[in-house]
N, C-alpha and C. Protein backbone atom coordinates (compact mmCIF):
# COMPACT_ATOMS: atom_id res chain seq x y z
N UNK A 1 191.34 -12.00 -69.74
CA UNK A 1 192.34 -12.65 -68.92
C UNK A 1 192.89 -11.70 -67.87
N UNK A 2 193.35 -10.55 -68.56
CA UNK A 2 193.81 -9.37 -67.15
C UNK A 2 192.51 -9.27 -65.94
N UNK A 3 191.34 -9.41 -67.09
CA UNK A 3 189.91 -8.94 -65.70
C UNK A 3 190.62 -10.09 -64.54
N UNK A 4 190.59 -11.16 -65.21
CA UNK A 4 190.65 -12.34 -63.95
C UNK A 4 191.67 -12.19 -62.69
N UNK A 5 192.91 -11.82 -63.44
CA UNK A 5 194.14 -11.29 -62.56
C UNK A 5 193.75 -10.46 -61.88
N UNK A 6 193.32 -9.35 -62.56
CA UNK A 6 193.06 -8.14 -61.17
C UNK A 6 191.98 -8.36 -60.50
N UNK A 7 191.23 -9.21 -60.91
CA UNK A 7 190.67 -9.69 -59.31
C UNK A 7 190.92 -10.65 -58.12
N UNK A 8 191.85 -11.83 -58.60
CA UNK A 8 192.63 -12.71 -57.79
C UNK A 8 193.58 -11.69 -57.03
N UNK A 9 194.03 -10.38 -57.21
CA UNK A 9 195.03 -9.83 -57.06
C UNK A 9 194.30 -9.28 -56.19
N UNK A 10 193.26 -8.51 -56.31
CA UNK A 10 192.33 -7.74 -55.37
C UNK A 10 191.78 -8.87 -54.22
N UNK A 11 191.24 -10.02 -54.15
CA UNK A 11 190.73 -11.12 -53.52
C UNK A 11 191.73 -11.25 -52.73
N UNK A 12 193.15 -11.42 -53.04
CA UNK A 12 193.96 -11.82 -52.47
C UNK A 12 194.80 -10.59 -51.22
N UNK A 13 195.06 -9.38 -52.00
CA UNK A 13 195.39 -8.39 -51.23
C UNK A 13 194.14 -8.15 -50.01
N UNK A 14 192.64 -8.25 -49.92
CA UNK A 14 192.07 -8.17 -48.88
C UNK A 14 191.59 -9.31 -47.98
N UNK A 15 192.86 -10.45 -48.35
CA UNK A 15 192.47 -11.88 -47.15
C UNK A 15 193.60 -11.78 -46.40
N UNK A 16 193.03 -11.66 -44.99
CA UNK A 16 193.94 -11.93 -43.74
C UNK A 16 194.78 -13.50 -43.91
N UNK A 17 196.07 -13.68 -44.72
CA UNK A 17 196.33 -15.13 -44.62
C UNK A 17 196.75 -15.60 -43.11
N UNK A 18 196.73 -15.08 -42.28
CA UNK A 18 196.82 -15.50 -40.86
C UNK A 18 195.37 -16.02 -40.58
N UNK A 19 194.31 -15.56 -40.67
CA UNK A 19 192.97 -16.04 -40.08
C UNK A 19 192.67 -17.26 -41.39
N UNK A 20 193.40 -17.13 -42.28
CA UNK A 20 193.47 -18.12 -43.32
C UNK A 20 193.61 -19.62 -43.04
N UNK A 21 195.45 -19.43 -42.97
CA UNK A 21 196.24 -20.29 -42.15
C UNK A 21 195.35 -20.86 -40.79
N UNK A 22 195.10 -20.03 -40.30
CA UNK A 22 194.73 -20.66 -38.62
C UNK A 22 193.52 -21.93 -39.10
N UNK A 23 192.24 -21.01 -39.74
CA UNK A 23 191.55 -22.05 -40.15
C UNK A 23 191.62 -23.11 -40.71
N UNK A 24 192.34 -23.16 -42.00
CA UNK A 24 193.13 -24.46 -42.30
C UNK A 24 193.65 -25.44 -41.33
N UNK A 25 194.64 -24.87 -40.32
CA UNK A 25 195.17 -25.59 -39.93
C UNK A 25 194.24 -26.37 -38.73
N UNK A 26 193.61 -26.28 -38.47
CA UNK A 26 192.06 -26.34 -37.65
C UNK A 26 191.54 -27.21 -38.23
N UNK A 27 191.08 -26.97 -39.58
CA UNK A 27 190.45 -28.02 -40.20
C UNK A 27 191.24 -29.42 -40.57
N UNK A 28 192.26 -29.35 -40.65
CA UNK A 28 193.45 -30.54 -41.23
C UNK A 28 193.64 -31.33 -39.47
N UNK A 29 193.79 -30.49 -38.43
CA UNK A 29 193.58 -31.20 -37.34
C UNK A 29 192.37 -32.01 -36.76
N UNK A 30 191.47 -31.35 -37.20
CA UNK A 30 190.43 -31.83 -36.63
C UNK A 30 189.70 -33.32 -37.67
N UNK A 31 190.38 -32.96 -38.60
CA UNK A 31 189.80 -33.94 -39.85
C UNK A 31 190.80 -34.99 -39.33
N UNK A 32 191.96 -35.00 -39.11
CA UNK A 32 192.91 -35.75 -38.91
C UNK A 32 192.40 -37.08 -37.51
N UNK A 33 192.23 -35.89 -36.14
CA UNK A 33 191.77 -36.79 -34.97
C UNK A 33 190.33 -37.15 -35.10
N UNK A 34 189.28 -36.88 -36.38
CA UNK A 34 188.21 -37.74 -36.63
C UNK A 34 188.61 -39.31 -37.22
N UNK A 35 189.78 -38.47 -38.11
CA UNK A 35 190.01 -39.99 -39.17
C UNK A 35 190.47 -41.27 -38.47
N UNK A 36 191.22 -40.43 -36.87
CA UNK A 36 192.05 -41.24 -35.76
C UNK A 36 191.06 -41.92 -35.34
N UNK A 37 190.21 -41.72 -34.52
CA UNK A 37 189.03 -42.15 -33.78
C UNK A 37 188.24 -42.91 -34.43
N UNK A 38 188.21 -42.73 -35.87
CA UNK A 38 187.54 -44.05 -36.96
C UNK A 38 187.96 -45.03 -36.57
N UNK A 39 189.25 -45.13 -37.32
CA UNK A 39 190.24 -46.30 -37.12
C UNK A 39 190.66 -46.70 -35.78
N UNK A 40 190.59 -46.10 -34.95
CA UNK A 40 190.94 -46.80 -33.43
C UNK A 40 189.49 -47.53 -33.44
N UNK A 41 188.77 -47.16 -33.32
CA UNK A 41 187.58 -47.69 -33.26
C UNK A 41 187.48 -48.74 -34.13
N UNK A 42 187.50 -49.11 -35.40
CA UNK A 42 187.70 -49.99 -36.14
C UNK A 42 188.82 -51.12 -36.04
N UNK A 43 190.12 -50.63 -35.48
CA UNK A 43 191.24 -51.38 -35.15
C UNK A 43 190.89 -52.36 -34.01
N UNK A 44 190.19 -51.68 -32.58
CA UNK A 44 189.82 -52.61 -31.67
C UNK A 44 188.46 -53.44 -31.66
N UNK A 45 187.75 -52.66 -32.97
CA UNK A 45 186.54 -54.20 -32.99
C UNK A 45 187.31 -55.12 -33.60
N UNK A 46 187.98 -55.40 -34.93
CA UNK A 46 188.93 -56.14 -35.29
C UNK A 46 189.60 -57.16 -34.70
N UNK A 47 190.13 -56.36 -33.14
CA UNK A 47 191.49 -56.87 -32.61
C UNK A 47 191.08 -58.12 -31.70
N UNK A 48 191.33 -59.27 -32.15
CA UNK A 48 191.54 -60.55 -30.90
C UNK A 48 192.41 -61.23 -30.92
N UNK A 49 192.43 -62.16 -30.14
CA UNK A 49 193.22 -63.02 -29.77
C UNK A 49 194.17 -64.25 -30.28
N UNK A 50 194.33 -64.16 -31.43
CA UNK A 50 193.56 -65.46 -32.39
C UNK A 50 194.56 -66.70 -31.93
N UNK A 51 195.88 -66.21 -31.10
CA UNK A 51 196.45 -67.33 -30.85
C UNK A 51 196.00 -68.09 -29.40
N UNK A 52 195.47 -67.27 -28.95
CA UNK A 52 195.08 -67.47 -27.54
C UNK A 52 193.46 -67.81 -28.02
N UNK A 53 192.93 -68.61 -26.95
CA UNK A 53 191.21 -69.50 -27.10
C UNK A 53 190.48 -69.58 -25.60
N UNK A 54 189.35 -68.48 -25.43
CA UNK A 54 188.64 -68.26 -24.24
C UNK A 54 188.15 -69.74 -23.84
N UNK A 55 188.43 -69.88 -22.23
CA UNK A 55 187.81 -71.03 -22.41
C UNK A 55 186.47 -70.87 -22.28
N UNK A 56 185.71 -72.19 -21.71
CA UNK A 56 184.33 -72.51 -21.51
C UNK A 56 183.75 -71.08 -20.96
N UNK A 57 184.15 -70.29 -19.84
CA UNK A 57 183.83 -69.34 -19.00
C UNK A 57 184.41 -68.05 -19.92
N UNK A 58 184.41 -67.99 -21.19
CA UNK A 58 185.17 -66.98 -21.67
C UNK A 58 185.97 -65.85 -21.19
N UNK A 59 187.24 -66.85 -20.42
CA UNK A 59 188.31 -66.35 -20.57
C UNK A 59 189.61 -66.69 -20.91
N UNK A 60 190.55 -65.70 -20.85
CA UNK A 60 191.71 -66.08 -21.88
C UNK A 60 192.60 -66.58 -20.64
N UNK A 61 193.87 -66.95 -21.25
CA UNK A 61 194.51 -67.75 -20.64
C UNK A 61 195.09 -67.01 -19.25
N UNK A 62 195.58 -66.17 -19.29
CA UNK A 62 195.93 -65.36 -17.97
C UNK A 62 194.82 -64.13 -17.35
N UNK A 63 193.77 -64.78 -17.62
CA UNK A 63 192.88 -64.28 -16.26
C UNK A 63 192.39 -65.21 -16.15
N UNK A 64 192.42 -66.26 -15.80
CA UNK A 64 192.17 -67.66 -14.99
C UNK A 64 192.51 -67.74 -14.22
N UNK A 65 194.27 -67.37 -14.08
CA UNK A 65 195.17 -67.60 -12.27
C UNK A 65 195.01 -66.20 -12.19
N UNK A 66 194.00 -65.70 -11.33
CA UNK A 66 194.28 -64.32 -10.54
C UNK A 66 194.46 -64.48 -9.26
N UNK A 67 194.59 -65.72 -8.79
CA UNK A 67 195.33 -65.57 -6.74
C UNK A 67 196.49 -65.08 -6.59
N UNK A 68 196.87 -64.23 -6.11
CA UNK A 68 198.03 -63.58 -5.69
C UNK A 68 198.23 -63.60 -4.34
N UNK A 69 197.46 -64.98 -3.08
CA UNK A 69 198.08 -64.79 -2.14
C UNK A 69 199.45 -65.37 -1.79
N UNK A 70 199.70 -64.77 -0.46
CA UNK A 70 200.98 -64.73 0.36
C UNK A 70 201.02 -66.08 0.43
N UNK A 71 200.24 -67.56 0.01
CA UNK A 71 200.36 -69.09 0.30
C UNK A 71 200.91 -69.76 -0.83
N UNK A 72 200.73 -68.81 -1.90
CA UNK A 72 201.59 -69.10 -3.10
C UNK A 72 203.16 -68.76 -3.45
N UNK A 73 203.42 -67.99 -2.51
CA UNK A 73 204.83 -67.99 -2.63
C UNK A 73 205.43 -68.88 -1.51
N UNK A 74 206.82 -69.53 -2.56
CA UNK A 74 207.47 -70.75 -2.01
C UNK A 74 208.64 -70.02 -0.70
N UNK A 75 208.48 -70.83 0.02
CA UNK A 75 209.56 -70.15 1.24
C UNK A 75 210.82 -70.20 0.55
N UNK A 76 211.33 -70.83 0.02
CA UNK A 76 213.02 -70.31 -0.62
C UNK A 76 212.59 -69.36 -1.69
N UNK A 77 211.96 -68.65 -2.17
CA UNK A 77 211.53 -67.69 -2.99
C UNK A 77 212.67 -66.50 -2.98
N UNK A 78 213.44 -65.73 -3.65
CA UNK A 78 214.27 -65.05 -3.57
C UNK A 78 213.49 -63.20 -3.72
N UNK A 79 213.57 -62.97 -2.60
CA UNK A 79 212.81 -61.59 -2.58
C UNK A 79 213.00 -60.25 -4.12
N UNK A 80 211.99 -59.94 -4.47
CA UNK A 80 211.61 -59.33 -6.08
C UNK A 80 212.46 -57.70 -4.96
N UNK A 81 213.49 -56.91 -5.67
CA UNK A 81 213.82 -55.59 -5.88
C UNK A 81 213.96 -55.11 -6.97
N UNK A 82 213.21 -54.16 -6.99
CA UNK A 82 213.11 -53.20 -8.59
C UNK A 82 214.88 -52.77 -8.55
N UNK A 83 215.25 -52.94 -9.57
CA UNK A 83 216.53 -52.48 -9.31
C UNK A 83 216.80 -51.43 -10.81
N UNK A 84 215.37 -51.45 -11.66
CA UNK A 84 215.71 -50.83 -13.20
C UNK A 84 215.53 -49.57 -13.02
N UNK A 85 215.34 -48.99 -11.82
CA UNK A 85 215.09 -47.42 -11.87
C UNK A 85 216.29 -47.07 -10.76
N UNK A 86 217.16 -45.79 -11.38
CA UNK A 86 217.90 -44.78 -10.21
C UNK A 86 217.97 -45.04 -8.55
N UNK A 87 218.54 -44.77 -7.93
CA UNK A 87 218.55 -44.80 -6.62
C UNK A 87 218.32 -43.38 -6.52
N UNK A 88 217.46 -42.73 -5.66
CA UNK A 88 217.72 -41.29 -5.89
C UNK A 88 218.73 -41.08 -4.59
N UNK A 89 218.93 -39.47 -4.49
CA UNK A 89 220.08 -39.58 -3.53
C UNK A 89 221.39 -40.10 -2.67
N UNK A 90 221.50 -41.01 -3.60
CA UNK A 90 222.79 -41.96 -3.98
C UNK A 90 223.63 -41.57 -4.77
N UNK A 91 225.26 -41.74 -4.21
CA UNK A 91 225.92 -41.43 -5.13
C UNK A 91 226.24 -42.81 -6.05
C-alpha cells in the first residue's frame, strides 16, 4: 500500500498541473462546441412550421406578399420614425 502512495506522490510531484489544467480545459471545450453543433444541427432538421402550411408553391405565409412598392402605400399613411433608439447629440 505505501509502494502505491509513493508513487502517486512521485507521479504527481513531476506533472506540470498547469499544462494539465490547460489541456483539460481544451478538451471540455472542444467536446462541449462538438456536442453544440450536434444538436444545432439536429434542432434545425427538426424545426418547422407546424402552425403555419406552405402553400401549393411551397411557401409560407409571409413570403407570398414580398411587394414593397411606393403604390402600396396609402396617401393618408402616417410617416414610420424610429423613435426607440437615442437621439445622439441631443440634449
Amino acid at each position: 500500500m505505501s509502494d502505491i502512495s509513493e508513487r502517486l506522490l512521485y507521479v504527481l510531484s513531476h506533472v506540470n498541473l498547469r499544462r494539465v489544467a490547460l489541456i483539460l480545459f481544451l478538451l471540455m471545450t472542444s467536446a462541449a462546441f462538438i456536442y453544440q453543433r450536434f444538436t444545432r444541427r439536429k434542432r434545425k432538421q427538426e424545426e418547422s412550421f407546424p402552425e403555419y402550411e406552405q402553400n401549393e408553391e411551397g411557401l409560407y405565409p409571409w413570403e407570398v406578399d414580398t411587394d414593397d412598392s411606393p403604390k402600396r402605400i396609402a396617401k393618408d399613411a402616417k410617416r414610420y420614425i424610429n423613435q426607440h433608439q437615442p437621439r445622439r447629440g441631443r440634449w
